[in-house]
N, C-alpha and C. Protein backbone atom coordinates (compact mmCIF):
# COMPACT_ATOMS: atom_id res chain seq x y z
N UNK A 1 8.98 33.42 -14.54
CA UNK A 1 8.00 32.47 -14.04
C UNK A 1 8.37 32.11 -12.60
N UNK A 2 7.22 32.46 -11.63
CA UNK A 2 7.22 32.06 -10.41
C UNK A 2 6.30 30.80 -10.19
N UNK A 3 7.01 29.58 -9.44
CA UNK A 3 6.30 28.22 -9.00
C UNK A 3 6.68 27.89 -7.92
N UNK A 4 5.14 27.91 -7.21
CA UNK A 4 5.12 27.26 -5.67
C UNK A 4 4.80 25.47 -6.21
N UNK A 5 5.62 24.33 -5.73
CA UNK A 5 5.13 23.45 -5.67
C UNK A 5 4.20 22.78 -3.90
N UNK A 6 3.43 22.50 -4.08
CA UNK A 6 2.91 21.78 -2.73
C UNK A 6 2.26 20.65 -2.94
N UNK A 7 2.35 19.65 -1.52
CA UNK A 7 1.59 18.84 -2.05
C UNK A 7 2.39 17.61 -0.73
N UNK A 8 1.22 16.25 -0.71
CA UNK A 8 1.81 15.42 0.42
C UNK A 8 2.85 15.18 0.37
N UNK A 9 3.45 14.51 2.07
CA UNK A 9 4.45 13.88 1.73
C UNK A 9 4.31 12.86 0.64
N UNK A 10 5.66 12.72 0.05
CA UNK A 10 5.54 11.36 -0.73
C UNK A 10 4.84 11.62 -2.13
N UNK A 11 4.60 12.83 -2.17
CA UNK A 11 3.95 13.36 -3.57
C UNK A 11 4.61 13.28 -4.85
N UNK A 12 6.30 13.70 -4.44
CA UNK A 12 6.67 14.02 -5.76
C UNK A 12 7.20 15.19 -5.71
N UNK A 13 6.73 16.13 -5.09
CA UNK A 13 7.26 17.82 -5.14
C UNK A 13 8.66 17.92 -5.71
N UNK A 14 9.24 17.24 -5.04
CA UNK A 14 10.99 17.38 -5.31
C UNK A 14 11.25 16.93 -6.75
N UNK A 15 10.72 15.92 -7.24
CA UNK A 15 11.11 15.27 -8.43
C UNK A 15 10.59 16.07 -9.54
N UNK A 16 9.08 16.70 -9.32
CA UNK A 16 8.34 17.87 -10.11
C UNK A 16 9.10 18.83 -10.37
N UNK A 17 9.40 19.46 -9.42
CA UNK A 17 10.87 20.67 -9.07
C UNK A 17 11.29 20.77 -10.12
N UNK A 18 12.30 19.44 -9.82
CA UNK A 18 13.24 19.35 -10.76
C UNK A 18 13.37 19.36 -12.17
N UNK A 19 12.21 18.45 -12.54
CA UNK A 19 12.14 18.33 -13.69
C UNK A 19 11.57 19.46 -14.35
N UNK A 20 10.81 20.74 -13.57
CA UNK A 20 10.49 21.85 -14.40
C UNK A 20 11.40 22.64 -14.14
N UNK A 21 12.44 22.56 -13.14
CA UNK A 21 13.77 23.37 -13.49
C UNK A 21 14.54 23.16 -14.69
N UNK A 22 14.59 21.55 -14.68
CA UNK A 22 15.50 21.34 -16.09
C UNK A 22 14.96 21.72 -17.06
N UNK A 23 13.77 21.97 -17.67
CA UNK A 23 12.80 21.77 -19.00
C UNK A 23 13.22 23.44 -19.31
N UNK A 24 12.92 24.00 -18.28
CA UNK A 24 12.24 25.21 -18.21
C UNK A 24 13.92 26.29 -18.13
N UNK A 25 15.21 25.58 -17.45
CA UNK A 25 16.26 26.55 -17.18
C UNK A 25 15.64 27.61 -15.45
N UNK A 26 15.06 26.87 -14.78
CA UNK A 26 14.65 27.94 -13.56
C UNK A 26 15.07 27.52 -11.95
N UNK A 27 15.90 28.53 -11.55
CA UNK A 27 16.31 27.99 -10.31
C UNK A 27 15.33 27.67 -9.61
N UNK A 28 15.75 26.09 -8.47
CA UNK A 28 14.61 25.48 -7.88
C UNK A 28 15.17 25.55 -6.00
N UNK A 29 14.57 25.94 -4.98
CA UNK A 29 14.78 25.69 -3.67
C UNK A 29 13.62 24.62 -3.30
N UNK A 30 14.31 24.11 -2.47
CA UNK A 30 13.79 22.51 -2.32
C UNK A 30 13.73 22.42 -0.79
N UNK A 31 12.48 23.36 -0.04
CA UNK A 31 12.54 23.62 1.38
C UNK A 31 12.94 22.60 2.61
N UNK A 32 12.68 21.45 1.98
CA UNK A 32 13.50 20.21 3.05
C UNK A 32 14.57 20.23 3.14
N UNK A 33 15.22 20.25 2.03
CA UNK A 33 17.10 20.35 2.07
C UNK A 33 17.53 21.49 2.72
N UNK A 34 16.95 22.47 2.89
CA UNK A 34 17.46 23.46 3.55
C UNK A 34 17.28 23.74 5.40
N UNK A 35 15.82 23.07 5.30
CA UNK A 35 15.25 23.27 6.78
C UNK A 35 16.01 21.63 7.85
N UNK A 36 16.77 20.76 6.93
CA UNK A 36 16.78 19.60 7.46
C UNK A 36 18.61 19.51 7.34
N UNK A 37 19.32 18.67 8.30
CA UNK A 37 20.42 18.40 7.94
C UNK A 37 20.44 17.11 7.60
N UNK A 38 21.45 16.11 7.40
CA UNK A 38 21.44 14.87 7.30
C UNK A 38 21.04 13.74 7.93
N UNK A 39 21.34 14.07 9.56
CA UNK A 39 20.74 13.67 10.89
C UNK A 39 19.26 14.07 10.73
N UNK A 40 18.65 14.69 9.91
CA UNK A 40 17.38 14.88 10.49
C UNK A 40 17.16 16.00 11.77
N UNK A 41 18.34 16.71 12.03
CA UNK A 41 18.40 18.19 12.77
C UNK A 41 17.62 19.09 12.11
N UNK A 42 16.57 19.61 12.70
CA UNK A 42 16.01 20.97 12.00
C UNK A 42 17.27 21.97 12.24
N UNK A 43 17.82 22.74 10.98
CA UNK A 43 18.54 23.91 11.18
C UNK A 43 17.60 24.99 11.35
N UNK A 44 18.35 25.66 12.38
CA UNK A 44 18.18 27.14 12.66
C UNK A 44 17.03 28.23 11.92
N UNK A 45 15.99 28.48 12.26
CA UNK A 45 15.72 29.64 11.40
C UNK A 45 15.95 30.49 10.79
N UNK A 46 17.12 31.33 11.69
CA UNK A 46 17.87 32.00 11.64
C UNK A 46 18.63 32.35 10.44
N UNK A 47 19.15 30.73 9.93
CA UNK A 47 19.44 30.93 8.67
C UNK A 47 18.73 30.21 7.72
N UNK A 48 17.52 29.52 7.79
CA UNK A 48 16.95 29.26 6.61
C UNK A 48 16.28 30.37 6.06
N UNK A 49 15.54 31.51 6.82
CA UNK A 49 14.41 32.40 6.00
C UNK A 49 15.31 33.24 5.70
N UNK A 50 16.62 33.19 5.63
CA UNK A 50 17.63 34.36 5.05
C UNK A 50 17.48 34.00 3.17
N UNK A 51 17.89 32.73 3.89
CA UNK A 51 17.88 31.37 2.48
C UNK A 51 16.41 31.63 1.68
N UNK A 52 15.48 31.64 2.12
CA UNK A 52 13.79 31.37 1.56
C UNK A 52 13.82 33.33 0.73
N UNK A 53 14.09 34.24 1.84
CA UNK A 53 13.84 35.62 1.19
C UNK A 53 14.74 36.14 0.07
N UNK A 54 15.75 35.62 0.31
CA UNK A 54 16.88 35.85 -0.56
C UNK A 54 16.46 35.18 -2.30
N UNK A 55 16.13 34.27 -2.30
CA UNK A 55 15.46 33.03 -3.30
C UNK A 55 14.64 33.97 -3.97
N UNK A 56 13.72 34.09 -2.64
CA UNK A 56 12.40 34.91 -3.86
C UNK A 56 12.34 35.94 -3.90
N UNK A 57 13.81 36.83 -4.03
CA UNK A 57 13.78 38.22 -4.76
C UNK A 57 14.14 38.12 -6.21
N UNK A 58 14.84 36.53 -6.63
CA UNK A 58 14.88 36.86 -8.06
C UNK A 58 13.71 36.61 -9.06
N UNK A 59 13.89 37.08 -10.31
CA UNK A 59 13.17 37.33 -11.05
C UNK A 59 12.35 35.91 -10.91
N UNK A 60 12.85 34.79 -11.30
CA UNK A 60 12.06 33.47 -11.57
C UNK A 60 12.66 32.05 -10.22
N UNK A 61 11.84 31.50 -10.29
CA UNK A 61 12.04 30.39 -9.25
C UNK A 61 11.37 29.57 -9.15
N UNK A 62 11.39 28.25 -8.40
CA UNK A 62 10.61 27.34 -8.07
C UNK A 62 10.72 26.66 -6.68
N UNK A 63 9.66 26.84 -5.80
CA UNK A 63 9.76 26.69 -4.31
C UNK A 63 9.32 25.40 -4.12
N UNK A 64 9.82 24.24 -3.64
CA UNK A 64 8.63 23.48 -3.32
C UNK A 64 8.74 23.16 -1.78
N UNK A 65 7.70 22.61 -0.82
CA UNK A 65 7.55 22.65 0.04
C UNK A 65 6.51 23.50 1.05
N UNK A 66 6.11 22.83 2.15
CA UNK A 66 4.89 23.48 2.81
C UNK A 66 4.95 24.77 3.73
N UNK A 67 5.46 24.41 5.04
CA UNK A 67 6.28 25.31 5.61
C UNK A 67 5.87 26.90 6.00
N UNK A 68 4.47 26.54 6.77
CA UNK A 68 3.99 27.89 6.28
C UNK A 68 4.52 29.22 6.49
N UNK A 69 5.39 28.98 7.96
CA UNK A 69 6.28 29.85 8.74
C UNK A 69 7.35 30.50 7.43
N UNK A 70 7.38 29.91 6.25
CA UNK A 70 9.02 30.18 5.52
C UNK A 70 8.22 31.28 4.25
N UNK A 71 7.45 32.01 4.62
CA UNK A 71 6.91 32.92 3.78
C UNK A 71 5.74 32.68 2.75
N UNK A 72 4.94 31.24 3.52
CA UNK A 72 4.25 30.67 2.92
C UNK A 72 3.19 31.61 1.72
N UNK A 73 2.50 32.65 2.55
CA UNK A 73 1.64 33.20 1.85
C UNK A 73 2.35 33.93 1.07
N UNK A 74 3.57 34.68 1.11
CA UNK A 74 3.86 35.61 0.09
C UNK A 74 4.78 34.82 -0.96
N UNK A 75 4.58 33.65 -0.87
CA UNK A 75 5.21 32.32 -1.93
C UNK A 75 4.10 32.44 -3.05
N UNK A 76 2.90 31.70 -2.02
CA UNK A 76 1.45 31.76 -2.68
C UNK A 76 1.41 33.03 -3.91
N UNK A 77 1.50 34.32 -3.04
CA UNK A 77 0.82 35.66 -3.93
C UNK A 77 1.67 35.62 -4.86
N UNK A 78 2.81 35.81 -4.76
CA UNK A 78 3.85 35.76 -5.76
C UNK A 78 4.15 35.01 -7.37
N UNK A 79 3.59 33.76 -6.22
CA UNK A 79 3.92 32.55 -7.67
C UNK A 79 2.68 32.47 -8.93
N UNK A 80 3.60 32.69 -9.96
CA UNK A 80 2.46 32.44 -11.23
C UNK A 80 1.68 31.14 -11.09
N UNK A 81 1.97 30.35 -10.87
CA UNK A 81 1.72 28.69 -10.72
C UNK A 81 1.98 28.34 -9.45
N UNK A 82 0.68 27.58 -9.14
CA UNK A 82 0.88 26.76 -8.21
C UNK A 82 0.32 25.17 -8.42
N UNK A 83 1.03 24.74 -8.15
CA UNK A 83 0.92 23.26 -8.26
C UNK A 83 0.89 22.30 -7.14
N UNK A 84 -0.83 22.08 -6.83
CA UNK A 84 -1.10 20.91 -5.74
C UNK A 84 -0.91 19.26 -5.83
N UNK A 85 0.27 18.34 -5.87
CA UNK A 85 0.25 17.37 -5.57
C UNK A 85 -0.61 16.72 -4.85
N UNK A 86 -1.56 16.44 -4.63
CA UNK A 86 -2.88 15.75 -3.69
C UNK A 86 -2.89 14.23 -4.28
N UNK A 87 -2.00 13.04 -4.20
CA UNK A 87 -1.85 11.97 -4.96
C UNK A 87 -2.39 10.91 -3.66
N UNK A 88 -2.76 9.59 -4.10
CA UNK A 88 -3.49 8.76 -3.07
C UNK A 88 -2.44 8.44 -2.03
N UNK A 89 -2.81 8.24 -0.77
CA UNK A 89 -2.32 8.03 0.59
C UNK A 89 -1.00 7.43 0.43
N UNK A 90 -1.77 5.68 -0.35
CA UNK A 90 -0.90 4.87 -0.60
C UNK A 90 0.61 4.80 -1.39
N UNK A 91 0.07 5.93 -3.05
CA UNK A 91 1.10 6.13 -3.28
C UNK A 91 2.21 7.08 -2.93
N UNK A 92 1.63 8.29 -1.64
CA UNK A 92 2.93 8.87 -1.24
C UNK A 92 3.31 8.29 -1.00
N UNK A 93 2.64 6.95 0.21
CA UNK A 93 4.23 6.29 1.42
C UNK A 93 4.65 5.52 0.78
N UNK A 94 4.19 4.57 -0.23
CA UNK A 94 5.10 3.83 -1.26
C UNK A 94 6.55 4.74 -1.46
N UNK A 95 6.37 5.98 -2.17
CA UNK A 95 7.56 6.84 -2.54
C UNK A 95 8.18 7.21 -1.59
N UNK A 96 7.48 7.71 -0.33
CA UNK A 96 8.32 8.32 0.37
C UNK A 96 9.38 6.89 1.20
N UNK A 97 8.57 5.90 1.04
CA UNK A 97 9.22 4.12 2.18
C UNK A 97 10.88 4.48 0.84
N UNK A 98 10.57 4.30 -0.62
CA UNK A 98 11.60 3.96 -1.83
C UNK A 98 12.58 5.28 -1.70
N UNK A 99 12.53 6.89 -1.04
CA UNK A 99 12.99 7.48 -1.34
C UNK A 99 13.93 7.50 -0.12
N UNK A 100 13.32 7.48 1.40
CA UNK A 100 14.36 6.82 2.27
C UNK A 100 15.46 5.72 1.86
N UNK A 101 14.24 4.97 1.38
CA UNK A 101 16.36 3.48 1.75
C UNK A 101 17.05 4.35 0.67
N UNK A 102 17.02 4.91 -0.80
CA UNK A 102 17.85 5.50 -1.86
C UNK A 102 18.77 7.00 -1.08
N UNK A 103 17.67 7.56 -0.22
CA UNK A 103 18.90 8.49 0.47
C UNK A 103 20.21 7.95 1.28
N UNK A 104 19.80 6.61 2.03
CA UNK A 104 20.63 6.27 2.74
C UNK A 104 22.33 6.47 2.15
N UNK A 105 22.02 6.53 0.77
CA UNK A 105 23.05 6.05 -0.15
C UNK A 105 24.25 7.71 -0.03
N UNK A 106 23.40 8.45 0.22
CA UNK A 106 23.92 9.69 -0.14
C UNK A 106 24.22 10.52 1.57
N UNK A 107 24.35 9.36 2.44
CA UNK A 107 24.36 10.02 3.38
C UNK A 107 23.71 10.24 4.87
N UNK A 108 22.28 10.24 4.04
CA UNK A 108 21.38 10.47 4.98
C UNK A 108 21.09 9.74 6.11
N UNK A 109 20.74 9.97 7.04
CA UNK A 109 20.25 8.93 8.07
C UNK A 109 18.96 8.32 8.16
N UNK A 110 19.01 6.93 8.51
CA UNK A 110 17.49 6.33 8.37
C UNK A 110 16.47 7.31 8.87
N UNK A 111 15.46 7.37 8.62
CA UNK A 111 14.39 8.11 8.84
C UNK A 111 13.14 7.54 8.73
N UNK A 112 13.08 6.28 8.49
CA UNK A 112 12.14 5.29 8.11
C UNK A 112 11.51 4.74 9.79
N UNK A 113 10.91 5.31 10.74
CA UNK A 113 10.48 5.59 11.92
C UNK A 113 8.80 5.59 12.49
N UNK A 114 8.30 5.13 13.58
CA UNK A 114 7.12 5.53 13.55
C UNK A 114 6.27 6.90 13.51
N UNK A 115 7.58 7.65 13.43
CA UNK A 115 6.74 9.34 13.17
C UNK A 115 6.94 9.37 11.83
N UNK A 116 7.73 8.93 11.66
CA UNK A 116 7.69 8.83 9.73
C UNK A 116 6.49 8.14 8.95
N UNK A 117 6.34 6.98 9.11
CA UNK A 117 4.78 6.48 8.69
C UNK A 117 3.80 7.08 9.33
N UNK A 118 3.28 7.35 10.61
CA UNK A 118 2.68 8.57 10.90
C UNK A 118 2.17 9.63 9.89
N UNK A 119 3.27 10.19 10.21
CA UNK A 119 3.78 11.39 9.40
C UNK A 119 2.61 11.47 8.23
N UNK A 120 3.51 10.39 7.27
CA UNK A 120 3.43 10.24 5.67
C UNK A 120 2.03 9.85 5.43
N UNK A 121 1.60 8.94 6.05
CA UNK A 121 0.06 8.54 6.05
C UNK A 121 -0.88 9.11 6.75
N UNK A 122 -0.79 9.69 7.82
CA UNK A 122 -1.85 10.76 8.29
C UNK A 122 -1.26 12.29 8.68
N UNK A 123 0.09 12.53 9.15
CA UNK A 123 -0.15 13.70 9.52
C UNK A 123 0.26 15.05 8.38
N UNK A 124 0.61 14.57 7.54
CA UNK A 124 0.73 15.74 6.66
C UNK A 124 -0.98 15.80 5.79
N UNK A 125 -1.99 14.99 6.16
CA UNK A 125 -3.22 14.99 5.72
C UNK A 125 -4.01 15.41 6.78
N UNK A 126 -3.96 16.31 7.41
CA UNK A 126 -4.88 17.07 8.58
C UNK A 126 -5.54 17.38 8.24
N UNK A 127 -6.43 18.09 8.90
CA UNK A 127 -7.41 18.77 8.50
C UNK A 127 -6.90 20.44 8.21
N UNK A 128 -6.38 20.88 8.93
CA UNK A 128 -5.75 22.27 8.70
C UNK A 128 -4.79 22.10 7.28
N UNK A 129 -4.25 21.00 6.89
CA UNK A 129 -3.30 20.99 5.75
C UNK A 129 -4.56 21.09 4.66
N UNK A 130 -5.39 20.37 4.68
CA UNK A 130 -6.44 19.80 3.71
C UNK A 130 -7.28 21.32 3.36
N UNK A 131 -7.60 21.96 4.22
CA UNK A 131 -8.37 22.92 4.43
C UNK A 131 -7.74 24.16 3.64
N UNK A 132 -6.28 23.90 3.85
CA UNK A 132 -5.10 25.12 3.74
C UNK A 132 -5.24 25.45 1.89
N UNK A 133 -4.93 23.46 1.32
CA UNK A 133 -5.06 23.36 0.32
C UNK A 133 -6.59 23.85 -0.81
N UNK A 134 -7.45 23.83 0.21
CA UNK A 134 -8.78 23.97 -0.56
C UNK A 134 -9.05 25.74 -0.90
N UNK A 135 -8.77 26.59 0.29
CA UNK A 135 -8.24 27.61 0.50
C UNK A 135 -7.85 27.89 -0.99
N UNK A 136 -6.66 27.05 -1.06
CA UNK A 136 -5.39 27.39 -2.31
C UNK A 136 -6.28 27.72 -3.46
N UNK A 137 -7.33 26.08 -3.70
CA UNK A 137 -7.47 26.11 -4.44
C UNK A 137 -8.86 27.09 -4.88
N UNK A 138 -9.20 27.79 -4.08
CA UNK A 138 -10.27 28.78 -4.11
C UNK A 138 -10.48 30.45 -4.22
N UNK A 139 -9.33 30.35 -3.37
CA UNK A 139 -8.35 32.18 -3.74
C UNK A 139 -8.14 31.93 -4.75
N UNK A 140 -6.80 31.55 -5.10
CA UNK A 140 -5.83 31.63 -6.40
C UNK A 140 -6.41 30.58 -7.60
N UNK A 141 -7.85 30.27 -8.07
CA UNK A 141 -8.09 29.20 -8.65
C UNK A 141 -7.54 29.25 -10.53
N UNK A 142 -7.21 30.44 -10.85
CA UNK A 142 -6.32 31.29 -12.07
C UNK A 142 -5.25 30.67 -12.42
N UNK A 143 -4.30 30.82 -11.03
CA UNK A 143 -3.25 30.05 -11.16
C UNK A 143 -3.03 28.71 -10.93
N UNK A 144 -3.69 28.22 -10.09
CA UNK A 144 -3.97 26.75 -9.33
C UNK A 144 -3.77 25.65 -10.45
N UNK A 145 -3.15 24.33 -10.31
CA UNK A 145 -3.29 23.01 -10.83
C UNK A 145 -3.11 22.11 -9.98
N UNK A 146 -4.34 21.12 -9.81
CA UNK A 146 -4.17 20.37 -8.89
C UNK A 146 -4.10 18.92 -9.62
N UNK A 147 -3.19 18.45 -8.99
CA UNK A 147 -2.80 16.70 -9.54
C UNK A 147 -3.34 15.70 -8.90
N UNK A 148 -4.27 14.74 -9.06
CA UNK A 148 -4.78 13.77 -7.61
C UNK A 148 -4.11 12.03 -8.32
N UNK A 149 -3.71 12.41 -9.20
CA UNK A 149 -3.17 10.73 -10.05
C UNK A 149 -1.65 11.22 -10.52
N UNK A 150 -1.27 9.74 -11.00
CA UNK A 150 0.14 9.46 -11.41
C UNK A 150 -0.08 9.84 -12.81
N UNK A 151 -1.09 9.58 -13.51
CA UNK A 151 -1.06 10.24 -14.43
C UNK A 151 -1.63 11.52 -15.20
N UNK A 152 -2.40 12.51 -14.14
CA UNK A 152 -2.57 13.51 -14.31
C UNK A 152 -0.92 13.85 -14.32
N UNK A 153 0.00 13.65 -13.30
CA UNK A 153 1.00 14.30 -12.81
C UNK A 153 2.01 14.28 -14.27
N UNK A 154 2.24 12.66 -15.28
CA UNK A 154 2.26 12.23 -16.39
C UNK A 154 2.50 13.55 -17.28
N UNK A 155 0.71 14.01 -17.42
CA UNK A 155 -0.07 14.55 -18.97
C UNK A 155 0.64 16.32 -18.08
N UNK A 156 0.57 16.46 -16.83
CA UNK A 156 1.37 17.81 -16.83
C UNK A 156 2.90 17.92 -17.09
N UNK A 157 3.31 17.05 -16.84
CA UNK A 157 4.84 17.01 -17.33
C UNK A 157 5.34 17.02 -18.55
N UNK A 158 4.43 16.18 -19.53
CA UNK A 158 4.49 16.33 -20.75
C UNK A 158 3.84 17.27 -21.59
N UNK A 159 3.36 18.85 -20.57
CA UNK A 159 2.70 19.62 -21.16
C UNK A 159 3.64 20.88 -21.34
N UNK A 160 4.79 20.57 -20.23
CA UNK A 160 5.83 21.34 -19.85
C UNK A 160 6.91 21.58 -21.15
């Protein structure tokens, strides 16, 4: 089983990940942790798409993250499942405001910034992102599940 997760900031992707790695036994790459250091340094290309191609030669996986540059479309073709997080405005930046101060703990550096609310509340909702997603959901509509509530997201987890 191949799974692309996508979906806003503040969606959930990471926590989804996870929890269908654990259920399921399936290695998960988690494209922020890799493309980001602690500082909030973008690392190198150089060595992340070594990281991204290497991932998705094995048999099963779970990608989450947008990233179109990191093999976006051949994530897409690949993956049995894809799973659109599309959850209300409000409740990404709620998660994403709660998931900052909890990183602080582990390291991370504040990131809680005006490109960060930005960010979280309009710019990962473009029009090219929005468009990208509709796309998704129109090619691949076979594989496609799209989540727009906390508890759609709920009744799929517990379907897992």
């Amino acid at each position: 089983m191949k799974i692309t997760v996508l979906g806003y900031a503040g969606s959930g992707k990471t926590y989804l990940s996870d929890y269908i790695s654990e259920k399921k036994n399936i290695p998960v790459l988690h494209l922020d942790e890799i493309k980001w250091d602690k500082e909030w340094n973008p690392i190198d290309d150089s060595l992340v798409l070594p990281q991204v191609s290497d991932f998705m030669a094995k048999d099963r996986w779970i990608i989450d993250g947008y990233y179109k540059y990191l093999f976006y479309d051949e994530r897409l073709e690949k993956a049995d499942m894809i799973v659109l997080l599309l959850l209300p405005r409000l409740t990404c930046f709620y998660r994403a405001v709660k998931r900052t101060k909890s990183r602080r703990q582990d390291g991370y550096k504040n990131d809680l910034n005006r490109w960060f609310v930005k960010f979280t509340l309009f710019g990962c909702r473009n029009k090219e992102r929005r468009q990208s997603y509709a796309e998704i959901v129109e090619k691949y509509k076979d594989k496609t599940i799209v989540l727009k509530s906390q508890r759609q997201v709920s009744e799929f987890m517990k379907s897992i």
